[in-house]
Protein backbone atom coordinates (compact mmCIF):
# COMPACT_ATOMS: atom_id res chain seq x y z
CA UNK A 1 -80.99 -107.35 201.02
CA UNK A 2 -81.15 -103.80 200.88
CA UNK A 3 -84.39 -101.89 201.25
CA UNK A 4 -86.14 -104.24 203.02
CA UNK A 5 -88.25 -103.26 205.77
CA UNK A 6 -88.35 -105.36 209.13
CA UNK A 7 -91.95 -106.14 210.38
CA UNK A 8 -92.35 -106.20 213.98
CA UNK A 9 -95.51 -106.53 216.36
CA UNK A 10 -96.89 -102.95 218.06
CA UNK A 11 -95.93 -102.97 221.55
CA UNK A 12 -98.57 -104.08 224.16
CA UNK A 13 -100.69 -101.14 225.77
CA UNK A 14 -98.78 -101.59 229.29
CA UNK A 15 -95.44 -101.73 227.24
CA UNK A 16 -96.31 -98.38 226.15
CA UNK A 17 -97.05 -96.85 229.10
CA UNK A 18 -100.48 -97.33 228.94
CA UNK A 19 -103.34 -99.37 230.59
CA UNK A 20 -106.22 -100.65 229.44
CA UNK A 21 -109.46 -98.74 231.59
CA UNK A 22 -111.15 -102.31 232.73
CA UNK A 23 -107.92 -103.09 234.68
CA UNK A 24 -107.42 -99.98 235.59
CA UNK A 25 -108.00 -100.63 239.44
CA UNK A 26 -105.27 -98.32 240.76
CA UNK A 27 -105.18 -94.85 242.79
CA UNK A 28 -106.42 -92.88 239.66
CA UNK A 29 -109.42 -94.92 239.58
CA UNK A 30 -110.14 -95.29 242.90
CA UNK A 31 -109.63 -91.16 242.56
CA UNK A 32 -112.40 -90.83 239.78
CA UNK A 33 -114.95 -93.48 241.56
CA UNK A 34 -114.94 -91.47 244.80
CA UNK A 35 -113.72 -94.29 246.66
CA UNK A 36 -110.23 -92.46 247.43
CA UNK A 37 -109.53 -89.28 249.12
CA UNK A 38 -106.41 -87.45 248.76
CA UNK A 39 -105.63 -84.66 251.67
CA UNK A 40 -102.94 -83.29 253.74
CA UNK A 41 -101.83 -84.43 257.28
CA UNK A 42 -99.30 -83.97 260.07
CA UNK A 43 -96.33 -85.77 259.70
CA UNK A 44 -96.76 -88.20 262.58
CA UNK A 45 -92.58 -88.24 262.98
CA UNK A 46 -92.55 -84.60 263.01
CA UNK A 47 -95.69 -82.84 263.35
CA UNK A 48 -94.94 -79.61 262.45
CA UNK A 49 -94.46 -81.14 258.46
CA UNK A 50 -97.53 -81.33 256.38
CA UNK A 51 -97.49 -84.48 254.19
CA UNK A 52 -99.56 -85.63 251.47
CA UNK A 53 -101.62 -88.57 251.63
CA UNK A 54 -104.43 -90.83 250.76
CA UNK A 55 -107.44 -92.13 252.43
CA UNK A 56 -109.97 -94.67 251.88
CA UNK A 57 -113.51 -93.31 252.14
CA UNK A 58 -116.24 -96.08 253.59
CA UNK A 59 -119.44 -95.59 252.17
CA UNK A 60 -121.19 -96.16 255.93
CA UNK A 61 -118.54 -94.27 257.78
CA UNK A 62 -119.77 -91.22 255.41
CA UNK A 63 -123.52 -91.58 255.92
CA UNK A 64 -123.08 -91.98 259.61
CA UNK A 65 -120.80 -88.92 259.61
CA UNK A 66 -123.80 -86.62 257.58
CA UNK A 67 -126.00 -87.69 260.26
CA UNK A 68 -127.84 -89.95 257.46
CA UNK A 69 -127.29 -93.38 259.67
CA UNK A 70 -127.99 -93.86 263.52
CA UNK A 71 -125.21 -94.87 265.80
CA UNK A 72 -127.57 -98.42 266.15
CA UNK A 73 -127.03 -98.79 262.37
CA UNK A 74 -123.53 -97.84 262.11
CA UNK A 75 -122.70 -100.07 264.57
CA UNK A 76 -124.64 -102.99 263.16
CA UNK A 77 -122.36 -102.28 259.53
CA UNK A 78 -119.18 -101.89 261.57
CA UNK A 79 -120.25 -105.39 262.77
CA UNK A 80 -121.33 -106.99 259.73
CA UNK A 81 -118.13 -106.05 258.11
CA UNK A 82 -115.57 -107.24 260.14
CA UNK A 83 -117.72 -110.64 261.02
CA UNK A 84 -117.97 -111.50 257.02
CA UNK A 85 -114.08 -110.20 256.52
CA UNK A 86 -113.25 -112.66 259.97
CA UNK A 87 -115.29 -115.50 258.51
CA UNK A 88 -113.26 -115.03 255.13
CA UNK A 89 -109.90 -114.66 256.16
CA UNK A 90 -110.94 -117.92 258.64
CA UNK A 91 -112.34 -119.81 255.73
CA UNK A 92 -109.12 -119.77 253.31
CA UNK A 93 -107.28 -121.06 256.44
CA UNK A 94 -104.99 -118.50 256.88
CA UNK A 95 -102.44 -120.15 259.71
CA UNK A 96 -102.39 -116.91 262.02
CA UNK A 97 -106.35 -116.75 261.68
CA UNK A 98 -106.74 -120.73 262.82
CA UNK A 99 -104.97 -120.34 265.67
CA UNK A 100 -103.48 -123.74 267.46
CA UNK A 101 -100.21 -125.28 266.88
CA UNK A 102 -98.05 -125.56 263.51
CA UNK A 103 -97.70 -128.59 261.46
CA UNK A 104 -99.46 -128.08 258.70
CA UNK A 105 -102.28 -130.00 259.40
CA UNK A 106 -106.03 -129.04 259.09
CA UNK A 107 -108.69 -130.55 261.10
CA UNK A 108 -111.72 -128.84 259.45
CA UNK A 109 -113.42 -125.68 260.17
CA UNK A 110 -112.67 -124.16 263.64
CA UNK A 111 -115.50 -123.37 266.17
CA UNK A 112 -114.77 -119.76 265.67
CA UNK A 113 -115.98 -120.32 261.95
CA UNK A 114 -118.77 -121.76 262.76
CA UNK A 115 -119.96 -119.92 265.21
CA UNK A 116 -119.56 -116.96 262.69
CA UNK A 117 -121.06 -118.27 259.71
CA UNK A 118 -123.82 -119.21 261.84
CA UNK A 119 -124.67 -115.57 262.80
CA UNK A 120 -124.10 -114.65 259.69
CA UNK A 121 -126.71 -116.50 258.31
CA UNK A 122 -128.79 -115.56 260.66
CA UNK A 123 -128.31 -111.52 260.09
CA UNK A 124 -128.95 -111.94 256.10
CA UNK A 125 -132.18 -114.30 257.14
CA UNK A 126 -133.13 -111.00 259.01
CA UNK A 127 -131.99 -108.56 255.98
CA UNK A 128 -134.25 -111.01 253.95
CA UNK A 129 -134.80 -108.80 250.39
CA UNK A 130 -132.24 -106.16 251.98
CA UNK A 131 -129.48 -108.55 251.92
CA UNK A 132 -127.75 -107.64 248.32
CA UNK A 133 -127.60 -104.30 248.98
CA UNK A 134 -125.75 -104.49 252.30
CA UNK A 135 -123.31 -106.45 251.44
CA UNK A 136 -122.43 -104.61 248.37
CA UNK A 137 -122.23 -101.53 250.27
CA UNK A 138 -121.29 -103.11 253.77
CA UNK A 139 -118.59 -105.57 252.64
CA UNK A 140 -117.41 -104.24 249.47
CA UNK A 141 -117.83 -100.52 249.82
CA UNK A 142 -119.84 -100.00 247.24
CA UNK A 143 -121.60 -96.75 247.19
CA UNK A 144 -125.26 -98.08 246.83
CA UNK A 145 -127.83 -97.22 243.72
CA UNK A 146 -130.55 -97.44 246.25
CA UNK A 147 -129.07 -96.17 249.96
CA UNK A 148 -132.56 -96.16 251.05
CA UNK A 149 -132.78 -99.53 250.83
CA UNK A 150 -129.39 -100.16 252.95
CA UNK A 151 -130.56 -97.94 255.83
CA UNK A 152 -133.42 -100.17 256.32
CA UNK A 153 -131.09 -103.29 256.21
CA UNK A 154 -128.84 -101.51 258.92
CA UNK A 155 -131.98 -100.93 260.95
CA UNK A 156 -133.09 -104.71 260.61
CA UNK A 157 -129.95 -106.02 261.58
CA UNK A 158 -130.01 -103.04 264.56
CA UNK A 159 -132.91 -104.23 265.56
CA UNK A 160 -132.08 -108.00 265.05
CA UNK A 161 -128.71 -107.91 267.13
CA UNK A 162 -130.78 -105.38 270.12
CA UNK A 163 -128.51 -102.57 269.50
């Protein structure tokens, strides 16, 4: 057979080098959304070396930092974020989150959990119409389309939790 032409498929997109932009969840993107910072540091194993590197930038860390958040509300977000990433990481029953002895087994959720969930609740019963817009921002670093809107949450649960 002479002349004949072989028909193969087109390579996929990440075959070529390429990536599509929805999945696109890397550095670059993280870059472009504002959500990464890249800077230079000291080398912490010899500090007279400058290295590159990259940094995560928390939406509530940076409003506290301009002075656009009290220390009560920062406080109350540094709170609310590690309680709902506690009460996660608790309720997928991760083994060194459950605490107790091995085996396998699992008795339900721990009193920890509870206890967690419960004043959990509680905060986004005081955040009432608030409560979207803090956890976006709060728990999933989200820079906010209405911050306005989370410094009032931040000051309810401030206020709520008497700090």
């Amino acid at each position: 057979m002479t002349g004949a032409i072989a028909m193969t498929k087109p390579k996929p997109a990440r075959a070529r080098g390429q990536s599509s932009p929805e999945a696109d969840l890397g550095p670059a993107q993280r870059i472009r959304n504002g959500a990464l910072e890249i800077g230079y540091r000291a080398d912490p194993d010899q500090p007279s070396r400058t290295v590159k590197g990259a940094r995560v930038l928390v939406w509530y860390h940076a409003e506290w930092a301009a002075g656009r958040l009290t220390d009560a509300q920062h406080e109350a977000a540094d709170r609310y974020s590690l309680w709902s990433e506690e009460a996660a990481l608790l309720s997928e029953g991760k083994p060194a989150m459950r605490g107790g002895g091995g085996g396998g087994s699992f008795n339900g959720p721990s009193d920890r959990l509870v206890w967690l969930l419960a004043q959990l609740r509680a905060a986004d019963a005081a955040l009432d119409l608030h409560r979207d817009p803090v956890k976006l921002a709060i728990c999933w670093n989200l820079t906010p389309e209405h911050p306005d809107a989370v410094r009032v949450g931040l000051r309810r649960l401030a206020e709520f939790w008497g700090m």
